[in-house]
N, C-alpha and C. Protein backbone atom coordinates (compact mmCIF):
# COMPACT_ATOMS: atom_id res chain seq x y z
N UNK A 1 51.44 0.74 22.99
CA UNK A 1 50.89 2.04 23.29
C UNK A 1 49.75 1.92 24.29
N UNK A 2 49.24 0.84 24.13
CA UNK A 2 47.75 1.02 24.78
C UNK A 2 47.93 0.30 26.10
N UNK A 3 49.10 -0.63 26.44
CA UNK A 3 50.16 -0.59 27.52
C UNK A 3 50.60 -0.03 28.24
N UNK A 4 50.88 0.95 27.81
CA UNK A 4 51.84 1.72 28.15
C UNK A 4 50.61 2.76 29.00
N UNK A 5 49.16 3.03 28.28
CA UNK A 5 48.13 4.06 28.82
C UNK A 5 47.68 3.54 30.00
N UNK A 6 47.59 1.88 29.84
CA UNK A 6 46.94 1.16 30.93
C UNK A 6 47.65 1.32 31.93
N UNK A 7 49.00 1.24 32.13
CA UNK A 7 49.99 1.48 33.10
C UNK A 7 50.22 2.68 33.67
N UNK A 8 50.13 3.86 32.92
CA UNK A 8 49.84 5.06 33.67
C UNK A 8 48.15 5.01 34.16
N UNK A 9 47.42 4.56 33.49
CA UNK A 9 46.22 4.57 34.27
C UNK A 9 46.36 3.85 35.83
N UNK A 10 47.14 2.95 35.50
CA UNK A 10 47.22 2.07 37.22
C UNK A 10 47.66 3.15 38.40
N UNK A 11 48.83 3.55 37.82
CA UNK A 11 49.35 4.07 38.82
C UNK A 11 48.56 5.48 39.47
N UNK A 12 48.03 6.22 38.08
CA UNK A 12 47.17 7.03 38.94
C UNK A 12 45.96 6.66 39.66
N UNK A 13 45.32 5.67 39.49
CA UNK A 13 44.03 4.56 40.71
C UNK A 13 45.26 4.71 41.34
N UNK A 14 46.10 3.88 42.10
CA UNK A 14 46.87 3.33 42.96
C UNK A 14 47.10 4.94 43.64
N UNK A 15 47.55 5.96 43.17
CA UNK A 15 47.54 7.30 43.92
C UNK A 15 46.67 7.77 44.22
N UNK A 16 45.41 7.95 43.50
CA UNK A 16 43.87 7.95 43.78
C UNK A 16 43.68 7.36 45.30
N UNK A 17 44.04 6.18 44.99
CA UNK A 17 43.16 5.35 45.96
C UNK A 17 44.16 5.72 47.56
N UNK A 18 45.23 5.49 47.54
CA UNK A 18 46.08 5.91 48.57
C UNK A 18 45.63 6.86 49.33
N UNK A 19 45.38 7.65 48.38
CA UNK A 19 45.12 9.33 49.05
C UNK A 19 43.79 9.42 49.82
N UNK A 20 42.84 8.94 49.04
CA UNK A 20 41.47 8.68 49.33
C UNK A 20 41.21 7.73 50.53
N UNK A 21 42.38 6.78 51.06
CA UNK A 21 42.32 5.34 52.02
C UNK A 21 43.28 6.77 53.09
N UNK A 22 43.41 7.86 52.60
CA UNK A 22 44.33 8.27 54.19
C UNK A 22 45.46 7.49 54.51
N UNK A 23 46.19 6.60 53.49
CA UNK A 23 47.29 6.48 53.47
C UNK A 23 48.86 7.02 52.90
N UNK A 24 48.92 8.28 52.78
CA UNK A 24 49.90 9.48 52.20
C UNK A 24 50.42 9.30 53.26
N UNK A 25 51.59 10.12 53.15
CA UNK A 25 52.09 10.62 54.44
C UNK A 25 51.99 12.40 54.15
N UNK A 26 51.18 12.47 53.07
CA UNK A 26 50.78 14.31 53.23
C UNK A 26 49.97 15.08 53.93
N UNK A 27 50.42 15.71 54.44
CA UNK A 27 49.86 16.20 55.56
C UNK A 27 49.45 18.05 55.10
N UNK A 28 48.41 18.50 56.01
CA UNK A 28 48.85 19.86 55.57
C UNK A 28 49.53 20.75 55.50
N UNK A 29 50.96 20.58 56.03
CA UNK A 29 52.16 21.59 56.37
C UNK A 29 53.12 20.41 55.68
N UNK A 30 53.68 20.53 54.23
CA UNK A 30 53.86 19.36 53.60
C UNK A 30 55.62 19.20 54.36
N UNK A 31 56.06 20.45 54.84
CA UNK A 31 57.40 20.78 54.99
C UNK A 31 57.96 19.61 56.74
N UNK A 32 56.48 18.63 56.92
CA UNK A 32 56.38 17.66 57.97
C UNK A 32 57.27 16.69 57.78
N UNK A 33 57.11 16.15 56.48
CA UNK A 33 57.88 15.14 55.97
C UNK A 33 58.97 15.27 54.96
N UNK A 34 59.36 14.18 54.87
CA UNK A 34 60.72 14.10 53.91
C UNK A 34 60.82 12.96 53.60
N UNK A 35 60.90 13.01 52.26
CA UNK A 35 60.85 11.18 51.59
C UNK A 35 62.39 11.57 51.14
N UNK A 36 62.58 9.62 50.94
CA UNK A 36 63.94 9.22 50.10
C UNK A 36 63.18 7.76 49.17
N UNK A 37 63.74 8.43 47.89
CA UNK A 37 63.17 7.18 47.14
C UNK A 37 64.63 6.79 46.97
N UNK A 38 64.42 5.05 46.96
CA UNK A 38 64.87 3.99 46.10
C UNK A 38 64.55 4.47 44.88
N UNK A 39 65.92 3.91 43.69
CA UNK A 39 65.38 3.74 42.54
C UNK A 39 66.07 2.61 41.81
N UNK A 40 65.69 1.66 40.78
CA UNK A 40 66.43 0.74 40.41
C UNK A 40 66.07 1.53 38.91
N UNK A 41 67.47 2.19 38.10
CA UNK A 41 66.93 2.89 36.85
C UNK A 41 65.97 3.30 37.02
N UNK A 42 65.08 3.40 36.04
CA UNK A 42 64.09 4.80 36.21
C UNK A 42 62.66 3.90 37.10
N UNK A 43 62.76 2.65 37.45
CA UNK A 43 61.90 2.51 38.54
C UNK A 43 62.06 2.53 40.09
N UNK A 44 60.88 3.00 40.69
CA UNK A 44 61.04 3.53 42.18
C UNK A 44 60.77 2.11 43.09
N UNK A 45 62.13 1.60 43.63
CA UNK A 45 61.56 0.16 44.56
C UNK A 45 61.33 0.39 45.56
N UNK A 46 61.52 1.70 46.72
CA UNK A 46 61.36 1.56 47.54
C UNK A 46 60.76 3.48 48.32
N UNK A 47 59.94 3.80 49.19
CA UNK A 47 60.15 4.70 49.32
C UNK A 47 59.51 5.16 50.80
N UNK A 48 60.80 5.48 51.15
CA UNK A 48 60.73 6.00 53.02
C UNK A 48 60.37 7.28 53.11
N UNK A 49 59.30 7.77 54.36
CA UNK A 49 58.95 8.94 54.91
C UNK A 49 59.30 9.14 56.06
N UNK A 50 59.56 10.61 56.11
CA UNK A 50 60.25 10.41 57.86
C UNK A 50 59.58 11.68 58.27
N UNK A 51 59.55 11.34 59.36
CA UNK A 51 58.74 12.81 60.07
C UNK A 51 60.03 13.85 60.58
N UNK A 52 59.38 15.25 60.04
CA UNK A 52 60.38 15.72 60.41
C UNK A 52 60.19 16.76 61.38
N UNK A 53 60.43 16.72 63.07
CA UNK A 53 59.74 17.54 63.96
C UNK A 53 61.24 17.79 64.20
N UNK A 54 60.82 19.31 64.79
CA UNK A 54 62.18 20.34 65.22
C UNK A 54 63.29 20.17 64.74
N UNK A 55 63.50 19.53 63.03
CA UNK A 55 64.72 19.56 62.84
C UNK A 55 65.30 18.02 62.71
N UNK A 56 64.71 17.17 63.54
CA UNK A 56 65.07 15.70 63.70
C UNK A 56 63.98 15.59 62.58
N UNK A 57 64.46 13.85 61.72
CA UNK A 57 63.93 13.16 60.98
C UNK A 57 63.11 11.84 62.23
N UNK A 58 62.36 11.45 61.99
CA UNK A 58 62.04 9.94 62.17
C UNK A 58 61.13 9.53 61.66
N UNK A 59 61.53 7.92 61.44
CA UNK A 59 60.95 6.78 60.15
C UNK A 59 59.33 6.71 60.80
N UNK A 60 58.88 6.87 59.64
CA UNK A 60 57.26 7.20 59.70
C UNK A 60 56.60 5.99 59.23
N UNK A 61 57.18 5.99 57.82
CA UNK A 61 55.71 5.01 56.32
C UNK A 61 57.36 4.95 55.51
N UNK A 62 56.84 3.54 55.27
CA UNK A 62 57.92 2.55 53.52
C UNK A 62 56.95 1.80 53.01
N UNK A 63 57.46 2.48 51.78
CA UNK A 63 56.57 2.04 50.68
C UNK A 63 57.73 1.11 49.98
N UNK A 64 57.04 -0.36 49.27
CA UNK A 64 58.42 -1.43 48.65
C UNK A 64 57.36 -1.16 47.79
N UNK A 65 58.23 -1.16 45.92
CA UNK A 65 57.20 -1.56 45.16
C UNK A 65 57.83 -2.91 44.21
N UNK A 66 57.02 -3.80 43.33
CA UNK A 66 57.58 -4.37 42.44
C UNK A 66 56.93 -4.46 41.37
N UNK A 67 57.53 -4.73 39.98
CA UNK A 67 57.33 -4.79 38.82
C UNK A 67 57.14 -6.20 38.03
N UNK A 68 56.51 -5.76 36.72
CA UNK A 68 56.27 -6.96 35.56
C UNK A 68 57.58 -6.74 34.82
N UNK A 69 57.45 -7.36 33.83
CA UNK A 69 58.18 -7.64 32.64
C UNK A 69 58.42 -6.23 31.98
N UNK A 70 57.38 -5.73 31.90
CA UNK A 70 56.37 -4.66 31.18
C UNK A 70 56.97 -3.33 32.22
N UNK A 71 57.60 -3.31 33.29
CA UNK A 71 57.78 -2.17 34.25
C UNK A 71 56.16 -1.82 34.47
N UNK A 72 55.34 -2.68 34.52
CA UNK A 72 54.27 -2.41 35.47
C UNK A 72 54.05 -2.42 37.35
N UNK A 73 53.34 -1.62 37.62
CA UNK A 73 53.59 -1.81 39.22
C UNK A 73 52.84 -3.23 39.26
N UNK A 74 53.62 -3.97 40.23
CA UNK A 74 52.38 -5.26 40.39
C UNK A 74 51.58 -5.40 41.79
N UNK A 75 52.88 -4.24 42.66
CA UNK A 75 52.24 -4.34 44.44
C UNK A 75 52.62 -3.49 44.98
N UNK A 76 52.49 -2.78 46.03
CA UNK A 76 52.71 -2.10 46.67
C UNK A 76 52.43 -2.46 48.10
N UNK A 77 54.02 -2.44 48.97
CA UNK A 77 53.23 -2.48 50.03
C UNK A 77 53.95 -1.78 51.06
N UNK A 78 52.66 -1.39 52.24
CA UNK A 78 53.14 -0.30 53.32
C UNK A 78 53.25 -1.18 54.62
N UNK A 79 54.35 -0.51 54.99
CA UNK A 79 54.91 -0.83 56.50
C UNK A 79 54.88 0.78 57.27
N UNK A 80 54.60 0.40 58.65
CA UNK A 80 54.56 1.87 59.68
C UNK A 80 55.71 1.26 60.30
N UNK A 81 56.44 2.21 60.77
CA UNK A 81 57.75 2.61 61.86
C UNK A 81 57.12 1.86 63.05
N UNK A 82 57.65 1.40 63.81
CA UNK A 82 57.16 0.83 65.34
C UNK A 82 58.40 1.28 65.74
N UNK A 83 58.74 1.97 66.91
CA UNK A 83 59.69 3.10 67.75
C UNK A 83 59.50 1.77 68.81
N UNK A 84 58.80 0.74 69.61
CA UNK A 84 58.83 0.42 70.74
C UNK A 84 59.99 -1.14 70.02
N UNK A 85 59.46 -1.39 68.80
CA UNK A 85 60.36 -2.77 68.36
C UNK A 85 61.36 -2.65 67.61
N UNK A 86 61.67 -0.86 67.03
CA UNK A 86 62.82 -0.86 66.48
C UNK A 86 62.63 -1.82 65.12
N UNK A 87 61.32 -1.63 64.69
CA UNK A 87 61.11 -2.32 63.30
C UNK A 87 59.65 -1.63 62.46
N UNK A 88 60.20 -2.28 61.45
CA UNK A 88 59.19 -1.68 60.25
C UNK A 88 58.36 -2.70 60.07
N UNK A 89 56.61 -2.31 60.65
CA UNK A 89 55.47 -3.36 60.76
C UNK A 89 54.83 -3.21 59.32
N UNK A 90 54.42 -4.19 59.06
CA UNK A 90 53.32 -4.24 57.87
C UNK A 90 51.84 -3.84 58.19
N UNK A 91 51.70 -2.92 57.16
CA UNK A 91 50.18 -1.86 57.04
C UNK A 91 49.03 -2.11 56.16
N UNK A 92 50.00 -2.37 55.03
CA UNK A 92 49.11 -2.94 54.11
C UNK A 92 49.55 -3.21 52.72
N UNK A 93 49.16 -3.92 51.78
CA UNK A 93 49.50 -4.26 50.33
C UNK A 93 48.56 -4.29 49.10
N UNK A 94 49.08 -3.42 48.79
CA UNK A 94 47.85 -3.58 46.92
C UNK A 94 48.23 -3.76 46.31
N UNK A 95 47.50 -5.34 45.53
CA UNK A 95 48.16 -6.13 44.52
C UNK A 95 47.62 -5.31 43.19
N UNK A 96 48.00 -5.64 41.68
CA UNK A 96 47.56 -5.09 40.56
C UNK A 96 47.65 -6.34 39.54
N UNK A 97 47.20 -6.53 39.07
CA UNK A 97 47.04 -7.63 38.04
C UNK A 97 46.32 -6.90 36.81
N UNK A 98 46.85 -7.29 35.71
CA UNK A 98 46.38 -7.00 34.04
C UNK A 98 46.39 -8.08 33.16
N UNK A 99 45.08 -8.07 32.60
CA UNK A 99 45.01 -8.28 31.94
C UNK A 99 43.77 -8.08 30.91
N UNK A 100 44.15 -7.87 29.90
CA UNK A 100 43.47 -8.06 28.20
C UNK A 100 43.07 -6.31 28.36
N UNK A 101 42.19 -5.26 28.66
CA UNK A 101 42.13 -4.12 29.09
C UNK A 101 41.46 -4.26 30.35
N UNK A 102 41.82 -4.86 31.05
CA UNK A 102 41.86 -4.82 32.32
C UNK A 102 42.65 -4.61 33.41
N UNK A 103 42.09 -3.94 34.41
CA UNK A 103 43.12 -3.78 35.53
C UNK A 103 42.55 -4.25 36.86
N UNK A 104 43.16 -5.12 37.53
CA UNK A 104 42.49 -5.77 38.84
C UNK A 104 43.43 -5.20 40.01
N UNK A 105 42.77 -4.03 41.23
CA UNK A 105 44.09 -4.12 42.26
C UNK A 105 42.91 -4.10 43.93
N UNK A 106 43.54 -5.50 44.20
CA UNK A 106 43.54 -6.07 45.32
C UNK A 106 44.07 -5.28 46.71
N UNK A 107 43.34 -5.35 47.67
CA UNK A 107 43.81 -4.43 48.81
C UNK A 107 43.99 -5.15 49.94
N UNK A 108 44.52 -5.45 51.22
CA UNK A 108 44.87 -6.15 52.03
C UNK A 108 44.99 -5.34 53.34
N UNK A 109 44.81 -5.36 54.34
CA UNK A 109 45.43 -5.09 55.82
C UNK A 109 45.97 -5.91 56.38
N UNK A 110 47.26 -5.39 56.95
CA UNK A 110 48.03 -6.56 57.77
C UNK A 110 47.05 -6.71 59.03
N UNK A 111 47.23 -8.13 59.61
CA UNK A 111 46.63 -8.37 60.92
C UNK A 111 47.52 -8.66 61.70
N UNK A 112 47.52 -8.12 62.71
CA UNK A 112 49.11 -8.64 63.57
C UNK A 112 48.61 -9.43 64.60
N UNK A 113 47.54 -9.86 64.61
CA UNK A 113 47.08 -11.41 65.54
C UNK A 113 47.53 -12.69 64.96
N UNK A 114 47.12 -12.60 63.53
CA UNK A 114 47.55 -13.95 62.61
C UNK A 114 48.90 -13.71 62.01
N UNK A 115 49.48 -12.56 62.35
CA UNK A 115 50.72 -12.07 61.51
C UNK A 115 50.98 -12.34 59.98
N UNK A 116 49.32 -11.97 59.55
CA UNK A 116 49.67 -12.47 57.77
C UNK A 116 48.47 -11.15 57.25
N UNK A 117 48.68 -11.10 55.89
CA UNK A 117 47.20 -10.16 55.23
C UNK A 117 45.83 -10.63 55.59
N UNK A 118 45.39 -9.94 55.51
CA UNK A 118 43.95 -10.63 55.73
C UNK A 118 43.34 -11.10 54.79
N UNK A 119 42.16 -11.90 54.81
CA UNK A 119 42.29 -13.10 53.98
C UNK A 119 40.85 -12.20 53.39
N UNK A 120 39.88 -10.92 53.92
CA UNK A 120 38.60 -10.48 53.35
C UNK A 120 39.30 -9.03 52.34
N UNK A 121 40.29 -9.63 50.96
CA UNK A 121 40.83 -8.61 50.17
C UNK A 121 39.76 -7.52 49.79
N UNK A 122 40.32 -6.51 49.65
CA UNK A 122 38.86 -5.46 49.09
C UNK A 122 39.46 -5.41 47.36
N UNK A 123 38.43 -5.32 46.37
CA UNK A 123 39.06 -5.74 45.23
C UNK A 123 38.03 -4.81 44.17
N UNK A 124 38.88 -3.81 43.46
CA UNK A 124 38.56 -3.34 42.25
C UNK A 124 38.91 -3.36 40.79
N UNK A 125 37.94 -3.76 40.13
CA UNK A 125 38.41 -3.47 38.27
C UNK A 125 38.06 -2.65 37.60
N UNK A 126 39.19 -2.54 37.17
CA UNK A 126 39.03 -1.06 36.16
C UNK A 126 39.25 -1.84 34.39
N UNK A 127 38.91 -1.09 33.69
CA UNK A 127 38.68 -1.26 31.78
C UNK A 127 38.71 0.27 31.43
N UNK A 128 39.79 -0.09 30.61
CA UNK A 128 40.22 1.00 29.16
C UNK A 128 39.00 0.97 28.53
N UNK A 129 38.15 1.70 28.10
CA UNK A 129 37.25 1.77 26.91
C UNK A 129 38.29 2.43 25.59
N UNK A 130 37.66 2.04 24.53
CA UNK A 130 38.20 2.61 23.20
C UNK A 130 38.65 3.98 23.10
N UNK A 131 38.33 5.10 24.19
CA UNK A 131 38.64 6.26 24.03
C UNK A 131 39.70 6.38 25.13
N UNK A 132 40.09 5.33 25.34
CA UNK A 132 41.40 5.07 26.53
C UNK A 132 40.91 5.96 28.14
N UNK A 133 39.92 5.81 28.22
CA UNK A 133 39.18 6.18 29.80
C UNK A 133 38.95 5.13 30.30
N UNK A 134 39.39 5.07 31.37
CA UNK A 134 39.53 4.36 32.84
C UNK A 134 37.81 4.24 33.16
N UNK A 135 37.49 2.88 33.40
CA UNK A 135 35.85 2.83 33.61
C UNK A 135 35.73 1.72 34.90
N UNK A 136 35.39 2.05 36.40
CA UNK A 136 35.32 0.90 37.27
C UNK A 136 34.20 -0.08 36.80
N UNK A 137 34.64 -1.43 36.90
CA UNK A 137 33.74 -2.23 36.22
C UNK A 137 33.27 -3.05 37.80
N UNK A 138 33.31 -2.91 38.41
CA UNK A 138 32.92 -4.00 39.88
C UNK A 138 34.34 -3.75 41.07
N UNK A 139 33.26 -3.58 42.33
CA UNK A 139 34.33 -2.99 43.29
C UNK A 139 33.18 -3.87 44.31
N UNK A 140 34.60 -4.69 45.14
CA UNK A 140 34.12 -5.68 46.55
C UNK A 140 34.63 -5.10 47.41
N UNK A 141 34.17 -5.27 48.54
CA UNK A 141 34.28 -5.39 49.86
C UNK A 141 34.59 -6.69 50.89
């Protein structure tokens, strides 16, 4: 049970934080975009946005996600559309790690000089208190 709270707690930080980093693809005229989720059973592995101007679609933001044991999210990560390479670049990745009532999720920017994450993660923890509220316990830069 108390699993199961921690895990919806993740995912809403992880939407929290998305939204708040200006990484959505929501915009204010929401009728811009158009997602297609992946789903493997009732979890979401993958999920494409496409812009949708005059009628045409084109590939915007993909989101890949993966799971624990537990169907916990463990990462998330974003790729942007590149139109000049005809490929899907890496944007960024947030890791999640749990444990004991803890929640650890790690943040990354791709660097496309070193073509890897960057190595200065930005990193927050969160703790369940007894009344099952979400409490940030230490946030890096």
């Amino acid at each position: 049970m108390k699993t199961n709270l921690i895990s919806k707690a993740v995912v809403m930080l992880a939407v929290v934080m998305a939204s708040v980093m200006n990484f959505s693809a929501n915009a204010s005229n929401p009728t811009q975009y158009v997602k297609n989720e992946e789903m493997t059973g009732e979890l979401m592995t993958a999920k494409t946005i496409f812009k949708n101007e005059n009628g045409h679609l084109y590939r915007h933001l993909r989101y890949t996600y993966t799971y624990d044991t537990e169907n916990r999210v463990t990462s998330k990560e974003a790729s942007k559309w590149d139109s000049s390479q005809e490929a899907w670049v890496p944007y960024f990745k947030m890791d999640v790690s749990y444990a004991n009532n803890e929640v650890e999720l790690s943040y990354a920017r791709w660097n496309s000089k070193s073509n890897a994450y960057d190595s200065s993660i930005k990193k927050t923890i969160y703790e369940m208190n007894d009344d099952n509220v979400t409490l940030m316990l230490a946030s890096t830069k």
